[in-house]
N, C-alpha and C. Protein backbone atom coordinates (compact mmCIF):
# COMPACT_ATOMS: atom_id res chain seq x y z
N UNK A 1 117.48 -58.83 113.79
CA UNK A 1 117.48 -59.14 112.36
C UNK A 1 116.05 -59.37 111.90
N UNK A 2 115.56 -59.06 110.73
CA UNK A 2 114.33 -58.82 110.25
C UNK A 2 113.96 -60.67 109.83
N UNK A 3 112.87 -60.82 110.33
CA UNK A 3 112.20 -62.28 109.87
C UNK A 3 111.23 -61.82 108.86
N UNK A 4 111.39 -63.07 107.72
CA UNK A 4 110.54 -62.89 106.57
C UNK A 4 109.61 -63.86 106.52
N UNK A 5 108.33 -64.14 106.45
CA UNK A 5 107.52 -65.27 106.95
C UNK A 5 106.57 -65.33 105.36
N UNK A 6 106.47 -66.06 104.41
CA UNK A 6 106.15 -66.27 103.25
C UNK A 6 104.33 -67.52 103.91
N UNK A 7 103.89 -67.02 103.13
CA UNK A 7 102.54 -68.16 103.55
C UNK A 7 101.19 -67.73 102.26
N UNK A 8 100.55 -68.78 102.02
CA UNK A 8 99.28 -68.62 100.90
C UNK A 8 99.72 -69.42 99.92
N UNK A 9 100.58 -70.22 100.23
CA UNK A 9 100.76 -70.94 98.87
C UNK A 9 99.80 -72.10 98.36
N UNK A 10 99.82 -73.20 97.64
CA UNK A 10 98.96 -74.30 97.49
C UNK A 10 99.31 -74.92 96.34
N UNK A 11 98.30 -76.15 96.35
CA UNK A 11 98.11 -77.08 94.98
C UNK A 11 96.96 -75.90 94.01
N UNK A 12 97.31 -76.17 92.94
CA UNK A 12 95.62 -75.54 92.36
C UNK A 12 95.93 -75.78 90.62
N UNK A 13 94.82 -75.45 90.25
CA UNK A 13 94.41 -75.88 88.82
C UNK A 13 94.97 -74.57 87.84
N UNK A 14 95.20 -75.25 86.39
CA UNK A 14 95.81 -74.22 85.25
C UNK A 14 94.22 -73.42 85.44
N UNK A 15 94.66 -71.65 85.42
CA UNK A 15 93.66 -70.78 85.33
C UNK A 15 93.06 -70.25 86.51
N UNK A 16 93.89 -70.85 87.64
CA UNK A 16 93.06 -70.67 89.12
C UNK A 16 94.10 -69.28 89.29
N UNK A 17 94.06 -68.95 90.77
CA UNK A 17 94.23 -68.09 91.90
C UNK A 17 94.79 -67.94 92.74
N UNK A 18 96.35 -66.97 93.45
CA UNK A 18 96.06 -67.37 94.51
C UNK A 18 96.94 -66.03 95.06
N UNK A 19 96.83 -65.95 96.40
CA UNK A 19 97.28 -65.01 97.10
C UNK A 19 98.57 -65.24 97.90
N UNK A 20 99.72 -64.97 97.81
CA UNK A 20 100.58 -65.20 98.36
C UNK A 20 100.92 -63.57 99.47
N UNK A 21 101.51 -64.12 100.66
CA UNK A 21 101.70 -62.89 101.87
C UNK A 21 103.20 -62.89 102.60
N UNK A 22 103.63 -61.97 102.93
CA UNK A 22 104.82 -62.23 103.21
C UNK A 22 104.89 -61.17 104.50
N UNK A 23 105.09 -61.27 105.45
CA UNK A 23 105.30 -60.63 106.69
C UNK A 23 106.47 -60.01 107.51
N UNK A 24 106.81 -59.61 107.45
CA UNK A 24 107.63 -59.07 108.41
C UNK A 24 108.05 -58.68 109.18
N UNK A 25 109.01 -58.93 110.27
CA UNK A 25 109.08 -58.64 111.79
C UNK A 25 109.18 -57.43 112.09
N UNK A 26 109.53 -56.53 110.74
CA UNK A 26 109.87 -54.96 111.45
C UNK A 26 108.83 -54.43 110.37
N UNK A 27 109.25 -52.83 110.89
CA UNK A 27 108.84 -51.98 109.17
C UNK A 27 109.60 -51.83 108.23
N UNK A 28 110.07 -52.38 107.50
CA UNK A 28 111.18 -52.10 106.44
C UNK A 28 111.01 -51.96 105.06
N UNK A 29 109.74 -51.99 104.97
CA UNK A 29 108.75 -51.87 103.57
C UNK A 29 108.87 -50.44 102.67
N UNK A 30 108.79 -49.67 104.03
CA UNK A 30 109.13 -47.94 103.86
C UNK A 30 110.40 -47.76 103.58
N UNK A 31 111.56 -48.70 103.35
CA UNK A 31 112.91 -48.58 103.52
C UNK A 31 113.31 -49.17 101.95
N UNK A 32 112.82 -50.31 101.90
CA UNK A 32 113.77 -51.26 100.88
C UNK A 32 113.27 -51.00 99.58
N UNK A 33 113.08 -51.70 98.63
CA UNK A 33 112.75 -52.34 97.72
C UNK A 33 112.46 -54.03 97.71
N UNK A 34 111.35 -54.14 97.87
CA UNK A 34 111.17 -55.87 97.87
C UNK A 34 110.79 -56.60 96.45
N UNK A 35 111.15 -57.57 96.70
CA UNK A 35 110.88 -58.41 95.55
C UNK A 35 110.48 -59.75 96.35
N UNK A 36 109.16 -59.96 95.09
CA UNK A 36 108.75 -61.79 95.23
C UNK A 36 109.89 -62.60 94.27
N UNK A 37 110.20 -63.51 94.87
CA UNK A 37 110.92 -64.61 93.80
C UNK A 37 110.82 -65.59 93.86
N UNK A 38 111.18 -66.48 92.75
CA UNK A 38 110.56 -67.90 92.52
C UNK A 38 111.93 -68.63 92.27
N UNK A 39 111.90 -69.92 92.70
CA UNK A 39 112.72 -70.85 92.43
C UNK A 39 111.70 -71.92 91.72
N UNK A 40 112.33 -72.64 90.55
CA UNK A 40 111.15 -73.80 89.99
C UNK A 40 112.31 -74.31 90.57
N UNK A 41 111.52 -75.98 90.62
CA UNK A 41 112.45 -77.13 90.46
C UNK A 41 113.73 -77.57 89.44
N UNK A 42 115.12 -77.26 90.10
CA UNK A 42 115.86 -77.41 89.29
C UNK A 42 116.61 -76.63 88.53
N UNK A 43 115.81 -75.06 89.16
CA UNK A 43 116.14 -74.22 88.78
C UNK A 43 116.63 -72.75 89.46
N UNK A 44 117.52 -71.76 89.49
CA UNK A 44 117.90 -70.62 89.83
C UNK A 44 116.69 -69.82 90.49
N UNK A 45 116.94 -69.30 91.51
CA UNK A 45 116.04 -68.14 92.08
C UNK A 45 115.98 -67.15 91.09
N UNK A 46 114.60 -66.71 90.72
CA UNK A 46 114.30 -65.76 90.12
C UNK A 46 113.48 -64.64 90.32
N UNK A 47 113.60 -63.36 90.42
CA UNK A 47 112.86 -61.98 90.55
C UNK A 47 111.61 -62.15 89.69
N UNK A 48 110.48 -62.10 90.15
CA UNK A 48 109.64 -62.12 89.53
C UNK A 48 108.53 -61.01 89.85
N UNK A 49 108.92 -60.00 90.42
CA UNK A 49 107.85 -58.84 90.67
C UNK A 49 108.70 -58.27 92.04
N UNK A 50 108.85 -56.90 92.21
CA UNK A 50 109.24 -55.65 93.10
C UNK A 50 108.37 -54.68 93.26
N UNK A 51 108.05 -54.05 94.66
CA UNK A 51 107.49 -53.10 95.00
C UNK A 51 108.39 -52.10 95.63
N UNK A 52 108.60 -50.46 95.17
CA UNK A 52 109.09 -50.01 95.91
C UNK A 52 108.65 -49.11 97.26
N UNK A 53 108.91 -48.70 97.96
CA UNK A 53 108.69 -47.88 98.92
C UNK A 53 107.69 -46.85 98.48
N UNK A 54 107.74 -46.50 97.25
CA UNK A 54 106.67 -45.42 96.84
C UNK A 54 105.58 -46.37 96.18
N UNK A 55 105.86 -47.85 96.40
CA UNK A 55 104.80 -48.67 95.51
C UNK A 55 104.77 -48.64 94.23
N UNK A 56 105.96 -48.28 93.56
CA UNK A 56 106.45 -48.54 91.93
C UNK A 56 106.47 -49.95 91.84
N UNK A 57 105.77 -50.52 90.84
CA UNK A 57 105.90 -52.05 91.06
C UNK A 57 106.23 -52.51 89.92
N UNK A 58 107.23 -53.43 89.45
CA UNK A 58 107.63 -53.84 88.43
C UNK A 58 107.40 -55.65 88.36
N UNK A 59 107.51 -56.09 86.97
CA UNK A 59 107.72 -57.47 86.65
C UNK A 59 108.18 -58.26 85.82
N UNK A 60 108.52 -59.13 86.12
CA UNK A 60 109.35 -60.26 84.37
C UNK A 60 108.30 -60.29 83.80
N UNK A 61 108.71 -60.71 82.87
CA UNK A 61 107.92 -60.44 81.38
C UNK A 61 106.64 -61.93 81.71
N UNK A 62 107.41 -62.77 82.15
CA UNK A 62 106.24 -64.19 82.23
C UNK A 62 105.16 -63.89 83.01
N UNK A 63 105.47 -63.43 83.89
CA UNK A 63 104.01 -62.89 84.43
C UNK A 63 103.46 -61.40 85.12
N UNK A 64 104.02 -60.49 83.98
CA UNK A 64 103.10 -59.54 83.60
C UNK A 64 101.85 -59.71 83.23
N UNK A 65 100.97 -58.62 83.60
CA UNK A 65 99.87 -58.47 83.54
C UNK A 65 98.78 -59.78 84.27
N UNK A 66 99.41 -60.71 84.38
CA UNK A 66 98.67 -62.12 86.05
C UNK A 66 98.90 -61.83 87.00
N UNK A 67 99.93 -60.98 87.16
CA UNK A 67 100.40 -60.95 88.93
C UNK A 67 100.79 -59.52 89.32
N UNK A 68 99.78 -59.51 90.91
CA UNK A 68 100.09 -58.21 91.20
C UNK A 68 100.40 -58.01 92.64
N UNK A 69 101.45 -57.00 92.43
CA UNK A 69 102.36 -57.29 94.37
C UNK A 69 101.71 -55.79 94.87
N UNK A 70 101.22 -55.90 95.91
CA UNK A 70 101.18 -54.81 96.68
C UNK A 70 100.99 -54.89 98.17
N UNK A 71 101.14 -53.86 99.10
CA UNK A 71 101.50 -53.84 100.45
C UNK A 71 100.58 -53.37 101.07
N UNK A 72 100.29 -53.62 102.18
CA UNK A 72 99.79 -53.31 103.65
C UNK A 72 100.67 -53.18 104.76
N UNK A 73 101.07 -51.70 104.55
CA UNK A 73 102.17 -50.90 105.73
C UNK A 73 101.41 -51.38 107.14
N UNK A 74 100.51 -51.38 107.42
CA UNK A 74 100.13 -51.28 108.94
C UNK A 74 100.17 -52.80 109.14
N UNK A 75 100.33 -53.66 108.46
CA UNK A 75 100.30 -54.69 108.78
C UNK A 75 101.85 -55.45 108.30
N UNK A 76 102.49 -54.44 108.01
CA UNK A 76 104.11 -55.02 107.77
C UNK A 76 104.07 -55.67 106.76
N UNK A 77 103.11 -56.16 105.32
CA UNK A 77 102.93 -57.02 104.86
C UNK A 77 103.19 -57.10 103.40
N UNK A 78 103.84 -57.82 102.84
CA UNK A 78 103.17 -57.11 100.94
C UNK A 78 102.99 -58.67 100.45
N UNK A 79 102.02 -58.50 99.50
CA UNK A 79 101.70 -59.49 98.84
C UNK A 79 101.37 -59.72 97.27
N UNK A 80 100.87 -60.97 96.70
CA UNK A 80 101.23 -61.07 95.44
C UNK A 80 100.48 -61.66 95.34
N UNK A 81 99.16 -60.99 94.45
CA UNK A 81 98.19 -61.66 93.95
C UNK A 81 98.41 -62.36 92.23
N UNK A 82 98.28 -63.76 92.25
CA UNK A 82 98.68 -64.12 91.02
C UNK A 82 97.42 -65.11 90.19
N UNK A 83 97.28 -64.54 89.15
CA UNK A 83 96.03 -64.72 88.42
C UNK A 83 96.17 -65.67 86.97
N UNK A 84 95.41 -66.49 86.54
CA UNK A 84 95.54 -67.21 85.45
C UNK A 84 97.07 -68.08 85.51
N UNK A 85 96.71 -69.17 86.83
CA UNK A 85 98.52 -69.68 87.13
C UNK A 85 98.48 -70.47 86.20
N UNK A 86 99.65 -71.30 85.51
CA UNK A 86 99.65 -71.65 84.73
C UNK A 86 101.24 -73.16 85.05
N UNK A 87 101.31 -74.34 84.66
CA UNK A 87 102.24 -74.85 85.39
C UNK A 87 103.47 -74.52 85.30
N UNK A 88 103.92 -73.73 84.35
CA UNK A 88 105.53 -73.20 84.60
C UNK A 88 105.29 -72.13 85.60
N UNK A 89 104.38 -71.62 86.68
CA UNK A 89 104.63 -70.68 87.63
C UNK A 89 104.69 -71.54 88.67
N UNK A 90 104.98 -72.83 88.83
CA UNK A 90 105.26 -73.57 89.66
C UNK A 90 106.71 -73.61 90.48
N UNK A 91 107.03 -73.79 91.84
CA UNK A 91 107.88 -73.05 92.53
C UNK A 91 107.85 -72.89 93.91
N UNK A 92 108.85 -72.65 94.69
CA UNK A 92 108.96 -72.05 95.86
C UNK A 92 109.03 -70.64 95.71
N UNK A 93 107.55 -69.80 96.20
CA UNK A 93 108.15 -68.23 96.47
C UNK A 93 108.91 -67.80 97.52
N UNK A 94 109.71 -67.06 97.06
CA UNK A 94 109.79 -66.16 98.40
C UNK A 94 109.65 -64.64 98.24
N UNK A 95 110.34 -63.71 99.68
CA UNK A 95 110.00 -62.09 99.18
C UNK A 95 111.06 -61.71 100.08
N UNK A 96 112.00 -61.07 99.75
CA UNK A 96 113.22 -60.36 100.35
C UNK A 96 113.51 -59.01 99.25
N UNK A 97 114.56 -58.51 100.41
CA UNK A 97 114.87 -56.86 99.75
C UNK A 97 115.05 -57.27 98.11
N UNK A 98 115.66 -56.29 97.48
CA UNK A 98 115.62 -56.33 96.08
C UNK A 98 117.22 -56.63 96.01
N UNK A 99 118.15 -57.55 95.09
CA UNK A 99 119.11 -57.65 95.27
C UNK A 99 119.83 -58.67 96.31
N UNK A 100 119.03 -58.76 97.42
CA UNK A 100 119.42 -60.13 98.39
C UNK A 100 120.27 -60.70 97.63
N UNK A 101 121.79 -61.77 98.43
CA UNK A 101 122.15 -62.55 98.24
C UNK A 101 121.59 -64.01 98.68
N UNK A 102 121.92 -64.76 98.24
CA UNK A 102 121.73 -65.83 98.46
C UNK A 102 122.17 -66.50 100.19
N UNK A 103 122.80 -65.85 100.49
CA UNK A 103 123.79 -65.72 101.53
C UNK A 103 122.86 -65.05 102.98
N UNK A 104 121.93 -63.77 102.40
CA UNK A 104 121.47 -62.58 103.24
C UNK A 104 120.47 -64.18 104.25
N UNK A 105 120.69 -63.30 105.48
CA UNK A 105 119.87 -63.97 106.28
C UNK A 105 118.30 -63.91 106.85
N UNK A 106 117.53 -62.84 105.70
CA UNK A 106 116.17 -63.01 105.81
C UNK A 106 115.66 -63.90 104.92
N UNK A 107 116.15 -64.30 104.79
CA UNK A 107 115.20 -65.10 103.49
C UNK A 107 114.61 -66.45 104.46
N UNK A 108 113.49 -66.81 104.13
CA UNK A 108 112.56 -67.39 104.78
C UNK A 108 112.63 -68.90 103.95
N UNK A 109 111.70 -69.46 105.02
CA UNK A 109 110.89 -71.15 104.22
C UNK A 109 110.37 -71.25 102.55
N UNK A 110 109.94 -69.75 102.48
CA UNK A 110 109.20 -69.75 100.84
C UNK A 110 107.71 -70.89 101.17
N UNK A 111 106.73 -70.27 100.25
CA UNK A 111 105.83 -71.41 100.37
C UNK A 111 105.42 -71.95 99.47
N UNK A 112 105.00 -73.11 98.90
CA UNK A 112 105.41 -73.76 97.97
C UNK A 112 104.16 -73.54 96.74
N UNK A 113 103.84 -73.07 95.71
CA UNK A 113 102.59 -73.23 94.69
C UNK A 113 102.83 -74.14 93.62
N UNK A 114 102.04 -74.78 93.51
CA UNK A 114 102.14 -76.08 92.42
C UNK A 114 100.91 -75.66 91.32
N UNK A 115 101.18 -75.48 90.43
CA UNK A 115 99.74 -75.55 89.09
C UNK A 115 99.78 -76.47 88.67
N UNK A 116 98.89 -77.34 88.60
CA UNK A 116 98.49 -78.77 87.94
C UNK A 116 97.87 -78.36 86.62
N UNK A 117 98.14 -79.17 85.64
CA UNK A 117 97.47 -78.84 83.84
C UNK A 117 96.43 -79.62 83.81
């Protein structure tokens, strides 16, 4: 079964930076459709950016044009560079296929980003 390993998260300031990475035990990057998603506090898991296999990358409307997901096949990896954070992008990420249940058993720790105002 495929392990999903989420890491780069942090504390950081309204307007900062940061790089989030997500790893994977196999190659399945070439296969799926992935998505980053966010849970805030209190709140529903949410899709917040997909890459597909051909690297079509889509996003919610909140953070379009701040955040950008892309992959490193040789390194099993895709990631999500997110720019001008702001404190409602505050959250546990994570990154599983596109569609995951709640239920599916890759879904990982998520790592945690906090924006302070």
């Amino acid at each position: 079964q495929v392990q999903l390993v989420e890491s780069g998260g942090g504390l950081v300031q309204t307007g900062e930076s940061l790089t989030l990475s997500c790893a994977a035990s196999e190659s399945i990057f070439n296969f799926y459709v992935m998505g980053w998603y966010r849970q805030a506090p209190g709140k529903q898991r949410e899709l917040v950016a997909s890459i597909s296999p051909g690297s079509r990358t889509t996003y919610a409307d909140s953070v379009e044009g701040r955040y950008t997901v892309y992959r490193d096949n040789a390194k099993n990896t895709i990631y999500l560079r997110m720019n001008s954070l702001k404190p409602e992008d505050t959250g546990v990420y994570y990154c599983n296929r596109l569609g995951a249940t709640n239920g599916d058993h890759a879904w990982g720790q998520g790592t945690q980003v906090t924006v302070s105002s």
